[in-house]
Protein backbone atom coordinates (compact mmCIF):
# COMPACT_ATOMS: atom_id res chain seq x y z
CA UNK A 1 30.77 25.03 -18.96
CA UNK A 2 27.77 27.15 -18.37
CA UNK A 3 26.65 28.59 -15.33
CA UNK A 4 23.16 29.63 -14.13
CA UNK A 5 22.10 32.30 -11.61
CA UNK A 6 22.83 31.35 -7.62
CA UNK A 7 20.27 29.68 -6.08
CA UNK A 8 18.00 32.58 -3.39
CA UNK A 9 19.03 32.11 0.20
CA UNK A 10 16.13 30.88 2.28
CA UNK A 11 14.30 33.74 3.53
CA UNK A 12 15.08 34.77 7.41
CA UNK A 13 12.86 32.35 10.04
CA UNK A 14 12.78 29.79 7.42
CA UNK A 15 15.59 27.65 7.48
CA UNK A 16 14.22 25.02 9.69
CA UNK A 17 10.72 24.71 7.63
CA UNK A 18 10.05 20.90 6.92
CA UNK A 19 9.56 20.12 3.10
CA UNK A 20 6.90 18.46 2.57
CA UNK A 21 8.60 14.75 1.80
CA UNK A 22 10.30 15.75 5.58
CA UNK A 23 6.92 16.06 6.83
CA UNK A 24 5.40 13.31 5.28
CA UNK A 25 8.28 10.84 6.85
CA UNK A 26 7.86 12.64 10.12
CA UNK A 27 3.78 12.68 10.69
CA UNK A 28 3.94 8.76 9.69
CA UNK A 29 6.69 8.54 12.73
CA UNK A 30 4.77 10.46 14.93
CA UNK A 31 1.21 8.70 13.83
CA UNK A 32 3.20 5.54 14.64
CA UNK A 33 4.30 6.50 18.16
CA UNK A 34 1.07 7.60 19.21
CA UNK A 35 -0.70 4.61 17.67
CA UNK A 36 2.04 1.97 19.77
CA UNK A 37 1.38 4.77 22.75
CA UNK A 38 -2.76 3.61 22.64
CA UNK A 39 -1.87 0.31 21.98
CA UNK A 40 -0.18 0.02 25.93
CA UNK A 41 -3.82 1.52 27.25
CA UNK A 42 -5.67 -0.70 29.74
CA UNK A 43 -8.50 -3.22 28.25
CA UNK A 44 -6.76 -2.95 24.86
CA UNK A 45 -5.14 -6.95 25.14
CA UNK A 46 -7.09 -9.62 26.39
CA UNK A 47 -6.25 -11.54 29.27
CA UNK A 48 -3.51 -13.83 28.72
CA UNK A 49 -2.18 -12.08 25.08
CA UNK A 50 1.00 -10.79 26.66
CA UNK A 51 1.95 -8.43 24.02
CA UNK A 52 5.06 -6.36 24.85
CA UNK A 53 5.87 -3.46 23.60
CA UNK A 54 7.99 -4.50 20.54
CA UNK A 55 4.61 -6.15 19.16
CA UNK A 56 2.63 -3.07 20.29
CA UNK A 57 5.12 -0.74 18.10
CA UNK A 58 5.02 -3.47 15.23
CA UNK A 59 0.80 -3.85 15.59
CA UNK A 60 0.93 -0.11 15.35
CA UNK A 61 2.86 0.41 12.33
CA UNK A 62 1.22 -2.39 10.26
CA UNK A 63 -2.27 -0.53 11.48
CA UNK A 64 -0.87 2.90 10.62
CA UNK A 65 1.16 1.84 6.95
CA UNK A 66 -1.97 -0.38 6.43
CA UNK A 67 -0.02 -3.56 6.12
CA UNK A 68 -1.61 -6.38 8.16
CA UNK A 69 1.21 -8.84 9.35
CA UNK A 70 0.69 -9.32 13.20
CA UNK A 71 2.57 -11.72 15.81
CA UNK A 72 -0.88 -12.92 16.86
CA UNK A 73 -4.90 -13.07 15.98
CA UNK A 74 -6.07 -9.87 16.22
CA UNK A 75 -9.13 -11.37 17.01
CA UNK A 76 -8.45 -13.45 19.83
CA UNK A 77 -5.24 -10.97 21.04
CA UNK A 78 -7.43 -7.72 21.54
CA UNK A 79 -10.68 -7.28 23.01
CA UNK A 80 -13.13 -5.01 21.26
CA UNK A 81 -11.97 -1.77 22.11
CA UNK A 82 -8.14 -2.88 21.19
CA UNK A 83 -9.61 -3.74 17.74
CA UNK A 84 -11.56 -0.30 17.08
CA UNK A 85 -8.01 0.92 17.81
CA UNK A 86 -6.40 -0.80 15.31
CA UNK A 87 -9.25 -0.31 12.64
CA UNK A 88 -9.18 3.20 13.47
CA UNK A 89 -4.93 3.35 13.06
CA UNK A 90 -6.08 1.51 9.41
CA UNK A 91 -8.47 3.85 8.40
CA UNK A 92 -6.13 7.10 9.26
CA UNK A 93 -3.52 5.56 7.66
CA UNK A 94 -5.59 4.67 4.78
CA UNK A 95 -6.66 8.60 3.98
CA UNK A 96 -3.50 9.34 5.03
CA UNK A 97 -2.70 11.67 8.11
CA UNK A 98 -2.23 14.73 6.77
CA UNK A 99 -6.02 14.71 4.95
CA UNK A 100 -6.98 14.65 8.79
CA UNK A 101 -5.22 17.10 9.20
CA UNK A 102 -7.21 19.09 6.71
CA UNK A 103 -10.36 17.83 7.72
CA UNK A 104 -9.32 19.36 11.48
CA UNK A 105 -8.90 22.88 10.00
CA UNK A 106 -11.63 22.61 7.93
CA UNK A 107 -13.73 22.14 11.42
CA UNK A 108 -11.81 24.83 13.35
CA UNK A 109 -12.31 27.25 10.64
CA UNK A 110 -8.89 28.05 9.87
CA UNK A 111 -7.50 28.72 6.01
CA UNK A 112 -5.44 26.20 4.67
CA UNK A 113 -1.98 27.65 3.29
CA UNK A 114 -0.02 27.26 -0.15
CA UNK A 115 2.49 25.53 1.89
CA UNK A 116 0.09 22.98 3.42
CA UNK A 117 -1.46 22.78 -0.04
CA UNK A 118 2.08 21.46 -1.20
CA UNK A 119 2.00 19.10 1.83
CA UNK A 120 -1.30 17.46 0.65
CA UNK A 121 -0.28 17.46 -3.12
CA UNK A 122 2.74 15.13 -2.18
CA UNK A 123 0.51 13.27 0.02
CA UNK A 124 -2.10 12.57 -2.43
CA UNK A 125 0.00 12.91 -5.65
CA UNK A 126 -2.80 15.43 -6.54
CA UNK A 127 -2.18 17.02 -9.98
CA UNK A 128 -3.06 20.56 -9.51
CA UNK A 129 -2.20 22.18 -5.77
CA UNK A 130 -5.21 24.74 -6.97
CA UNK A 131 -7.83 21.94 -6.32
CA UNK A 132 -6.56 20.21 -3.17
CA UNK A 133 -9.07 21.03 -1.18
CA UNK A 134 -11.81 20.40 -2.68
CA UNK A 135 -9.99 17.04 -3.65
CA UNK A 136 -10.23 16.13 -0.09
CA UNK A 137 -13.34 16.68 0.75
CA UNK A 138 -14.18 14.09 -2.11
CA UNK A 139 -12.23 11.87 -0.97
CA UNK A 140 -13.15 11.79 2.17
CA UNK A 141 -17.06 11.60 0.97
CA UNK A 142 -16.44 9.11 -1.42
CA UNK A 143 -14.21 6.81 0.85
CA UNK A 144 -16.80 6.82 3.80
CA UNK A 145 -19.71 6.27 0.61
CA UNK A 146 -17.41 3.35 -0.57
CA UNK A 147 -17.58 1.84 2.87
CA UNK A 148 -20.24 2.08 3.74
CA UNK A 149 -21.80 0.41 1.01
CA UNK A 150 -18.92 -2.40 1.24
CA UNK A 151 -19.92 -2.74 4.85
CA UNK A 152 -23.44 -3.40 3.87
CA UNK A 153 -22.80 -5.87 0.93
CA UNK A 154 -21.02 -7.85 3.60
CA UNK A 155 -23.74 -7.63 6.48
CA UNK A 156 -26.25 -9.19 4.39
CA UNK A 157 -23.53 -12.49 5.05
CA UNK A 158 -22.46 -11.79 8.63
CA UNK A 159 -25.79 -10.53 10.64
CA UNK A 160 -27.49 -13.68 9.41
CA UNK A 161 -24.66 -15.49 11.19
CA UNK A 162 -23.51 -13.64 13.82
CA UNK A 163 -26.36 -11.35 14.52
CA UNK A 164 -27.16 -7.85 13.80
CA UNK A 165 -24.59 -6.03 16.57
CA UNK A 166 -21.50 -9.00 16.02
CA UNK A 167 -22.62 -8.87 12.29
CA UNK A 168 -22.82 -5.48 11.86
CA UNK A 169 -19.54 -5.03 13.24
CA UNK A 170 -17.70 -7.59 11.46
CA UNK A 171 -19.35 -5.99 8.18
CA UNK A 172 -17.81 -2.74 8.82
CA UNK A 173 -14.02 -3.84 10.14
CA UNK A 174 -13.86 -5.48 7.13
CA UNK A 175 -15.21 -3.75 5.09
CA UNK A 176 -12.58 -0.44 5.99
CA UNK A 177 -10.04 -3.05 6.27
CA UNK A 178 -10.24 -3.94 2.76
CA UNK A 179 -10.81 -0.46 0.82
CA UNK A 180 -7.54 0.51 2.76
CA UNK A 181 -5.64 -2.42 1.87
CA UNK A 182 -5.33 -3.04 5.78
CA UNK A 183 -5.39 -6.19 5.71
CA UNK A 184 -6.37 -6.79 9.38
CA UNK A 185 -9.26 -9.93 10.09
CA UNK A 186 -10.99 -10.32 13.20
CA UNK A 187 -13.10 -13.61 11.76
CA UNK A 188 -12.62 -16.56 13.73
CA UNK A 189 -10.91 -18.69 11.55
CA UNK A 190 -10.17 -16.26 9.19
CA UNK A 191 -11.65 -16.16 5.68
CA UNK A 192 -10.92 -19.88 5.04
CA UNK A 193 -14.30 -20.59 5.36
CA UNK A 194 -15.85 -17.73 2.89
CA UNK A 195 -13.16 -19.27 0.23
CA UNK A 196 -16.12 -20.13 -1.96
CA UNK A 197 -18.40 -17.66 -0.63
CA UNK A 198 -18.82 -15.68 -3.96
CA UNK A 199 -20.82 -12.34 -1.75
CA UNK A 200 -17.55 -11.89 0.83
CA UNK A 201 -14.86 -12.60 -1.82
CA UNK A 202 -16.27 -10.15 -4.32
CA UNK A 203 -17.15 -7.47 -2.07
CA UNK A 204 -13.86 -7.74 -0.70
CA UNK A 205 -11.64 -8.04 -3.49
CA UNK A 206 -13.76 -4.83 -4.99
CA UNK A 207 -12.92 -3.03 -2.38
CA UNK A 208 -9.36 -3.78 -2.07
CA UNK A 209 -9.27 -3.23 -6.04
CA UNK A 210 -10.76 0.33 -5.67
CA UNK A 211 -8.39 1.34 -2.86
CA UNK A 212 -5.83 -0.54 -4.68
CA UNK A 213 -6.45 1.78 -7.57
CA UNK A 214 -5.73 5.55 -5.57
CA UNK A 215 -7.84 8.04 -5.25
CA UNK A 216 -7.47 10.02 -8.42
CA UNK A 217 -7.99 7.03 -10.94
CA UNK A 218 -11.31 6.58 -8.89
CA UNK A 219 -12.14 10.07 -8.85
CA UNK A 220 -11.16 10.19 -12.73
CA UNK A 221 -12.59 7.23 -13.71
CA UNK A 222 -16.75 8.64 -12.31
CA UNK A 223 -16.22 12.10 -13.52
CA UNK A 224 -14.86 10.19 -17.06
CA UNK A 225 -18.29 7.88 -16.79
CA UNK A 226 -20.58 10.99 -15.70
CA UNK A 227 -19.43 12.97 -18.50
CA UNK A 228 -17.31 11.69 -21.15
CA UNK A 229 -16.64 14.83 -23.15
CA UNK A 230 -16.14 17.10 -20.32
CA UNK A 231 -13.89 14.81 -18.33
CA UNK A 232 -11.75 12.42 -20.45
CA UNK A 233 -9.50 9.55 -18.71
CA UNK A 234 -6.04 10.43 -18.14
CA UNK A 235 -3.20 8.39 -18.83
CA UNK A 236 -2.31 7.45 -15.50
CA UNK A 237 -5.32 6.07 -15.13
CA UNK A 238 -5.25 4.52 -18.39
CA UNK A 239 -1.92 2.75 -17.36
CA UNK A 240 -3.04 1.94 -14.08
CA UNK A 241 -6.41 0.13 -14.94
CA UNK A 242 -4.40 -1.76 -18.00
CA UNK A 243 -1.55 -3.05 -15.74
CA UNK A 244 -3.89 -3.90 -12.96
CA UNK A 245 -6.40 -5.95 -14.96
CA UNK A 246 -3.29 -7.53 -16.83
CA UNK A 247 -1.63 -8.30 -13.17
CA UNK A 248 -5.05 -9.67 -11.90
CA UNK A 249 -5.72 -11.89 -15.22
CA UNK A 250 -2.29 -12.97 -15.35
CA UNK A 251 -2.32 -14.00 -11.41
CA UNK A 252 -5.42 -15.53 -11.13
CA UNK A 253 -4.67 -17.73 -14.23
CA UNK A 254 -0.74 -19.01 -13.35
CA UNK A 255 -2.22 -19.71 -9.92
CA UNK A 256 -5.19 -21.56 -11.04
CA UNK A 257 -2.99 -23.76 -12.71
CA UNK A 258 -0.29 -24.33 -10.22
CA UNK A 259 -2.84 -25.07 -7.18
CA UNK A 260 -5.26 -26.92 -8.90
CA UNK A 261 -4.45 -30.12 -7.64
CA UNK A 262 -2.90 -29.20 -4.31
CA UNK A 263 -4.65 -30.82 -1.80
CA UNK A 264 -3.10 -27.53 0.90
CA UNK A 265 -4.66 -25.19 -1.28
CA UNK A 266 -7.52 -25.06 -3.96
CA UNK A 267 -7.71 -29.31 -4.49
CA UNK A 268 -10.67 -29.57 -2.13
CA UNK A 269 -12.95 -27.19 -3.51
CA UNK A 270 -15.37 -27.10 -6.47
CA UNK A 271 -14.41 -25.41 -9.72
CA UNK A 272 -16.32 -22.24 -9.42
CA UNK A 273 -14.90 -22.16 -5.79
CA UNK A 274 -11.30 -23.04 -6.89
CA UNK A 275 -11.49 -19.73 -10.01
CA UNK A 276 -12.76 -17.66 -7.16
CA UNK A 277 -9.74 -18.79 -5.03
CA UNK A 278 -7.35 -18.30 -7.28
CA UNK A 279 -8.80 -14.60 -8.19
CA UNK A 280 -9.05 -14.08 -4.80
CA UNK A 281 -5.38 -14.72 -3.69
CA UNK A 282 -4.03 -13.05 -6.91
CA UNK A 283 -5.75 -9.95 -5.90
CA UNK A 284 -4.34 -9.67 -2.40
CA UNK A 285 -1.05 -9.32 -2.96
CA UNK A 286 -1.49 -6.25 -4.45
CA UNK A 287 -1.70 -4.70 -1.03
CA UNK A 288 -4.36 -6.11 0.93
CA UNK A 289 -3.07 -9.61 2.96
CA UNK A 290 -6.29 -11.22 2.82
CA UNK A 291 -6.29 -15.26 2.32
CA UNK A 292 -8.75 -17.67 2.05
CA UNK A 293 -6.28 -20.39 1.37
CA UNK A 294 -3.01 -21.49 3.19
CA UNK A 295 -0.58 -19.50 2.08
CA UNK A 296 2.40 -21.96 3.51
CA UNK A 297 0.67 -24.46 1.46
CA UNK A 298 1.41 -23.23 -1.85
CA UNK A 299 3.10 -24.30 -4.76
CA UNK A 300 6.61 -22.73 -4.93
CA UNK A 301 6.17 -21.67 -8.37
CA UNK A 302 2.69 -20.03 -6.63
CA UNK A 303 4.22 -18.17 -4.11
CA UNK A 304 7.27 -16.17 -6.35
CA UNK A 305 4.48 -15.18 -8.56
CA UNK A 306 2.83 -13.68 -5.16
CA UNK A 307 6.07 -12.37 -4.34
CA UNK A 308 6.61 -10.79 -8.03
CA UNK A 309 2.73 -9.55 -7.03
CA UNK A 310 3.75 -7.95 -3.87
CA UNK A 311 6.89 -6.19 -5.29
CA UNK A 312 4.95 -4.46 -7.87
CA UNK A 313 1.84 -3.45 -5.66
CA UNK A 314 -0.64 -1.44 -6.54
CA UNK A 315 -1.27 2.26 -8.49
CA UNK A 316 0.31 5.70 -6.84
CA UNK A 317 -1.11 7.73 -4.43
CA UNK A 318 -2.98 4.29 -3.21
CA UNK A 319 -3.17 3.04 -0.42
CA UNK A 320 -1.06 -0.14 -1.52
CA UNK A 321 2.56 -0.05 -1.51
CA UNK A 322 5.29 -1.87 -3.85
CA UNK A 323 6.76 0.23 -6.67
CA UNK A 324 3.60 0.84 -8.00
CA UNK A 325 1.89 -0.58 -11.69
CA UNK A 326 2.58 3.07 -13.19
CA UNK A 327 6.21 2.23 -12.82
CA UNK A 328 6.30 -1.31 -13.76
CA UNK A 329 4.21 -0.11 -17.01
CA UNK A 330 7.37 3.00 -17.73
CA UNK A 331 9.95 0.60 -17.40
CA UNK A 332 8.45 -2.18 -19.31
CA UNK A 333 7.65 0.18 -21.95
CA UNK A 334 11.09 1.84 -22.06
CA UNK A 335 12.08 -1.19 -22.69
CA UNK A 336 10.35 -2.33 -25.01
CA UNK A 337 10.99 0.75 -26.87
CA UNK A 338 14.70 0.15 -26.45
CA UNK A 339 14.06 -3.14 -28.06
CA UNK A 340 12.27 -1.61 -31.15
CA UNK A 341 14.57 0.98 -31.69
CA UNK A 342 12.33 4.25 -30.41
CA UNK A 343 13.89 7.02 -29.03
CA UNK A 344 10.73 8.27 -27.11
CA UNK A 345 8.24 6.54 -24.72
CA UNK A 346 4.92 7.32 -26.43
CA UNK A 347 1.77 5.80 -24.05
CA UNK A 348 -1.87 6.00 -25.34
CA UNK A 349 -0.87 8.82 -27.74
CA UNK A 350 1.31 10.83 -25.22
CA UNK A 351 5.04 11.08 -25.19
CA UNK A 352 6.36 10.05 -21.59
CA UNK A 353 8.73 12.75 -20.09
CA UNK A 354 12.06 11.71 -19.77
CA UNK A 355 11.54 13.09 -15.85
CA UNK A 356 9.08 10.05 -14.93
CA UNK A 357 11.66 7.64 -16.75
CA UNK A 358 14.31 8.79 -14.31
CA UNK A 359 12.10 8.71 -11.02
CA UNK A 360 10.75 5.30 -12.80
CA UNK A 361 13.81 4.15 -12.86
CA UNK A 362 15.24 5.76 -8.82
CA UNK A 363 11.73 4.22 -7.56
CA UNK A 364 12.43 0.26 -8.32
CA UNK A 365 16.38 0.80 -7.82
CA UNK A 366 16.15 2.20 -4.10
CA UNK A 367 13.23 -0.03 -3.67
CA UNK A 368 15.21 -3.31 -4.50
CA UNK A 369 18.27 -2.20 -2.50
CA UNK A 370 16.03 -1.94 0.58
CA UNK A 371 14.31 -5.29 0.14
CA UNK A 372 17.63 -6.82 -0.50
CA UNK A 373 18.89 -4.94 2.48
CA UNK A 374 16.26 -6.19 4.54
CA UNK A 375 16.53 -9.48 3.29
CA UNK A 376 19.98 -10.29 4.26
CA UNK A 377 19.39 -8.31 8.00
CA UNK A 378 16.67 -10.80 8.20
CA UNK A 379 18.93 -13.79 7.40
CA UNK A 380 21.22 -12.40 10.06
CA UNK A 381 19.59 -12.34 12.91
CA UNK A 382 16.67 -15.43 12.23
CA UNK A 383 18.50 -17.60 10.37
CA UNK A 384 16.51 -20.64 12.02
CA UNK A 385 13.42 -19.76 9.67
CA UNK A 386 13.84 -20.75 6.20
CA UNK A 387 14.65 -18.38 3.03
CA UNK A 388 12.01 -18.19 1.08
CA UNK A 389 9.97 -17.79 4.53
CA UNK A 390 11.67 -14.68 5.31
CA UNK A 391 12.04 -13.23 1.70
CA UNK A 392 8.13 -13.54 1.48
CA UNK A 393 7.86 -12.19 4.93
CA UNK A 394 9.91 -8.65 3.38
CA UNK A 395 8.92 -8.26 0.18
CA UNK A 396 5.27 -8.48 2.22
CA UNK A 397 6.35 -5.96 4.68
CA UNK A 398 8.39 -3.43 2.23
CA UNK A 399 5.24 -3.59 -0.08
CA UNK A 400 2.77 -2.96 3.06
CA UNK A 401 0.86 -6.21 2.20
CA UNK A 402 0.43 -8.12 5.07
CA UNK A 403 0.75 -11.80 3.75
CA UNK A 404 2.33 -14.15 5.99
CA UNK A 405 3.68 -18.06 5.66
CA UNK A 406 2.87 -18.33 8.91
CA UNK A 407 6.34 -16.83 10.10
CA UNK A 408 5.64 -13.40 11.92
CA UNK A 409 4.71 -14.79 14.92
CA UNK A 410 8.25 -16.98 15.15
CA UNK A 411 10.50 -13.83 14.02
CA UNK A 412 12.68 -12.77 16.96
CA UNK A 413 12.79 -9.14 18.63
CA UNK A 414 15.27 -7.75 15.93
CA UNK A 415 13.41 -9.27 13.35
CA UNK A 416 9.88 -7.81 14.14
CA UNK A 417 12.31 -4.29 14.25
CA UNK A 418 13.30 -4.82 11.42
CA UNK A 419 9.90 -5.14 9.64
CA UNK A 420 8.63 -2.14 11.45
CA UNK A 421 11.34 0.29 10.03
CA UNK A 422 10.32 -1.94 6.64
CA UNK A 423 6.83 -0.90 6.94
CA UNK A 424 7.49 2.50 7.83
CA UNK A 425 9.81 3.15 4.83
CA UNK A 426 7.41 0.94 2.28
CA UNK A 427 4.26 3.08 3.35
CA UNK A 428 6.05 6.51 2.40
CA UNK A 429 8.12 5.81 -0.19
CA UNK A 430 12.43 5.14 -0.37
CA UNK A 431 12.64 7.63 -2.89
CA UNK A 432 10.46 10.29 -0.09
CA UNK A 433 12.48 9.06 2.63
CA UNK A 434 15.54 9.59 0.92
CA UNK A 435 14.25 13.22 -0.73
CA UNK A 436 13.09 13.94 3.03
CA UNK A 437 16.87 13.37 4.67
CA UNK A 438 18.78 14.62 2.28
CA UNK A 439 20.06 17.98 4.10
CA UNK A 440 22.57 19.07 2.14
CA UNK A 441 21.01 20.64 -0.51
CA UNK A 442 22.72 22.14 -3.78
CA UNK A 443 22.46 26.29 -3.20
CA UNK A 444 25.62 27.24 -4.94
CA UNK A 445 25.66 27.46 -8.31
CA UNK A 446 24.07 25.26 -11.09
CA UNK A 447 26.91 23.47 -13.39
CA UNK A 448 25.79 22.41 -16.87
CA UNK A 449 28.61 19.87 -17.98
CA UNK A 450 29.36 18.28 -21.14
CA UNK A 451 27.86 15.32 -21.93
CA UNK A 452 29.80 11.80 -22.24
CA UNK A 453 28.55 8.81 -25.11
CA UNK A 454 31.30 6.10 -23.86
CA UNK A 455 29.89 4.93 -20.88
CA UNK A 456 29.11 1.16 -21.85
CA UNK A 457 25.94 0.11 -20.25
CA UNK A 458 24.61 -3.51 -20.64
């Protein structure tokens, strides 16, 4: 056996200094808290909602891990002000809180330190803690840009109907609603009735796509465009806009053919309207929870492939949840490579390090242990409501999505508890969460042991 150097004792005055995993995990709890806290404020419920504080803390965390399930219409459940609240929970959620927090001491003047640096970088899955600042001050340019030309694509529909203030205002919930995957609708009716509206769908589902995609594939993706030899794509972003145009072709095309007859879902509309349906609906489970068709109505072969959707969400440092496309793309490959023979992961001429294989491979097995965790907690204690009701219902919450059958509103107290502490550990991570609480960190010695070849596996 060989053994390394001891590990450095933590410097005096420093034990108790959050990582920045632990203070990811704890500014989501906090954010959270304050969020249900606003929630309970006079004029935030209409009269007659009677929303305790169990679906406060549940509106709250589906505003704050932009997720979108709610045990009533936000619409007809909170009056105007209780709806900027929510949109405004969204959109901090959406940039996450600790780029606020940037923003703040960017405004009171005060430097930014290698230690918050290290904070954002985990927050943002930047790629060099060097540029993290400036990184957020594009972001935050290019996310209010992105809105606010969503928010206009999708006035020229709403002012004509509602008028300019009602339309003007339904333009821009949306419209931040959908680039941050919120999922939250305050349409009456819902967006049924803009099923075959080609202007809403399409501004919508680009939105959600771009959010969908994270901020450094976008970011990559118009430097790559403004100059291709200076900038060149990176393979993340590669990976991520292969497996998301294969996930969206692949979606829209198994549920075009599974729905078109059904008279619940895409049977009553023309065939333009029924393609834009189905490309609709296989875009949302990505992360957004938009529908424009009953999603109770669906084919059962329709909604596993939304479920298979919503378990592999959208692209890292998004703001979708799931396992992420990145990892779906590393394991299929490794597998594939298996199959062939390779001994090394090699993706758009770049060898894959073994480390991403590994966190690959951590990333979908703590994910599926705390969906199937869930899942059978949420058997427990509803088991009135039918199975596949409540899988969809989790996989939906773990994977921040917001797609219902209907069945939040009928969950019970432990239920809706459940969920919460779903969508609290789906928006950071499992893998974070677990990084975050484990205290008991190795600071003895390193031990390099031998390695073992018997181990049968398969």
């Amino acid at each position: 056996m060989t053994r390394n150097a001891a590990l450095p004792e933590p410097a005096p005055g420093r034990r108790w200094r959050l990582t920045p995993p632990q203070l990811l995990a704890l500014v989501y709890a906090l954010g959270i808290l304050l969020g249900a806290a606003l929630l309970h404020l006079p004029g935030v419920q209409r009269p007659g909602a009677a929303l305790n504080s169990i679906d406060l803390l549940f509106t709250a965390t589906s505003a704050i891990c932009i997720t979108g399930l709610t045990v009533a219409d936000t619409g007809e459940a909170f009056t105007r002000f209780g709806q900027v609240l929510i949109i405004l929970l969204v959109q901090i959620g959406g940039l996450g809180i600790l780029t606020f927090g940037t923003v703040f001491a960017f405004m009171t003047g005060r430097r930014v330190n290698f230690t918050e640096r290290q904070h954002l970088v985990a927050q943002l899955n930047a790629l060099d803690v060097g540029s993290v600042l400036g990184l957020v001050r594009t972001i935050l340019l290019y996310t209010f840009v992105t809105e606010a030309l969503g928010a206009a694509l999708l006035a020229l529909r709403f002012v004509p109907q509602f008028g300019w203030g009602e339309g003007l205002y339904q333009a821009a919930f949306h419209a931040v609603s959908a680039y941050n995957n919120g999922g939250f609708v305050v349409l009456s009716g819902g967006l049924a009735p803009y099923a075959q509206d080609p202007l809403v769908c399409l501004t919508l589902a680009g939105l959600v796509i771009l959010g969908g995609l994270g901020f450094l594939v976008q970011l990559n993706v118009v430097a790559h465009l403004r100059n291709r030899r200076r900038s060149r794509l990176l393979v993340y972003s590669k990976l991520t806009l292969l497996t998301t145009a294969v996930l969206l072709t692949l979606g829209t095309l198994v549920l075009l053919g599974l729905e078109w007859n059904n008279p619940s879902t895409l049977a009553r509309l023309s065939a333009p309207g029924k393609l834009l349906a189905a490309f609709f609906q296989s875009m949302t489970p990505r992360s957004a929870g938009f529908s424009t068709v009953n999603i109770e109505g669906l084919q059962t072969a329709s909604l596993f492939t939304l479920i298979g959707l919503m378990y592999i969400g959208a692209g890292s440092g998004s703001t979708g949840g799931g396992i992420k496309t990145s990892t779906l793309a590393i394991l299929v490959g490794s597998a594939w490579n298996m199959v062939r023979g390779r001994g090394e992961l090699i993706l758009f001429e770049r060898r894959v390090m073994n480390d991403n294989l590994v966190r690959a491979g951590a990333i979908t097995t703590l994910y599926t242990l705390l969906v199937a965790t869930a899942f059978f907690a949420m058997l427990a204690t509803n088991p009135k409501l039918g199975f596949t009701h409540l899988l969809f219902e989790t996989v939906s919450a773990a994977a921040t999505v917001g797609l219902s059958m209907n069945t939040t509103h009928k969950l019970n107290d432990a239920g809706l508890l459940i969920l919460t502490a779903l969508m609290y550990l789906g928006r950071i991570g499992p893998l974070t969460f677990a990084v975050a609480f484990n205290l008991r960190p190795t600071r003895s010695r390193w031990v390099k042991y031998p390695p073992e070849h018997d181990i049968l596996v398969g």
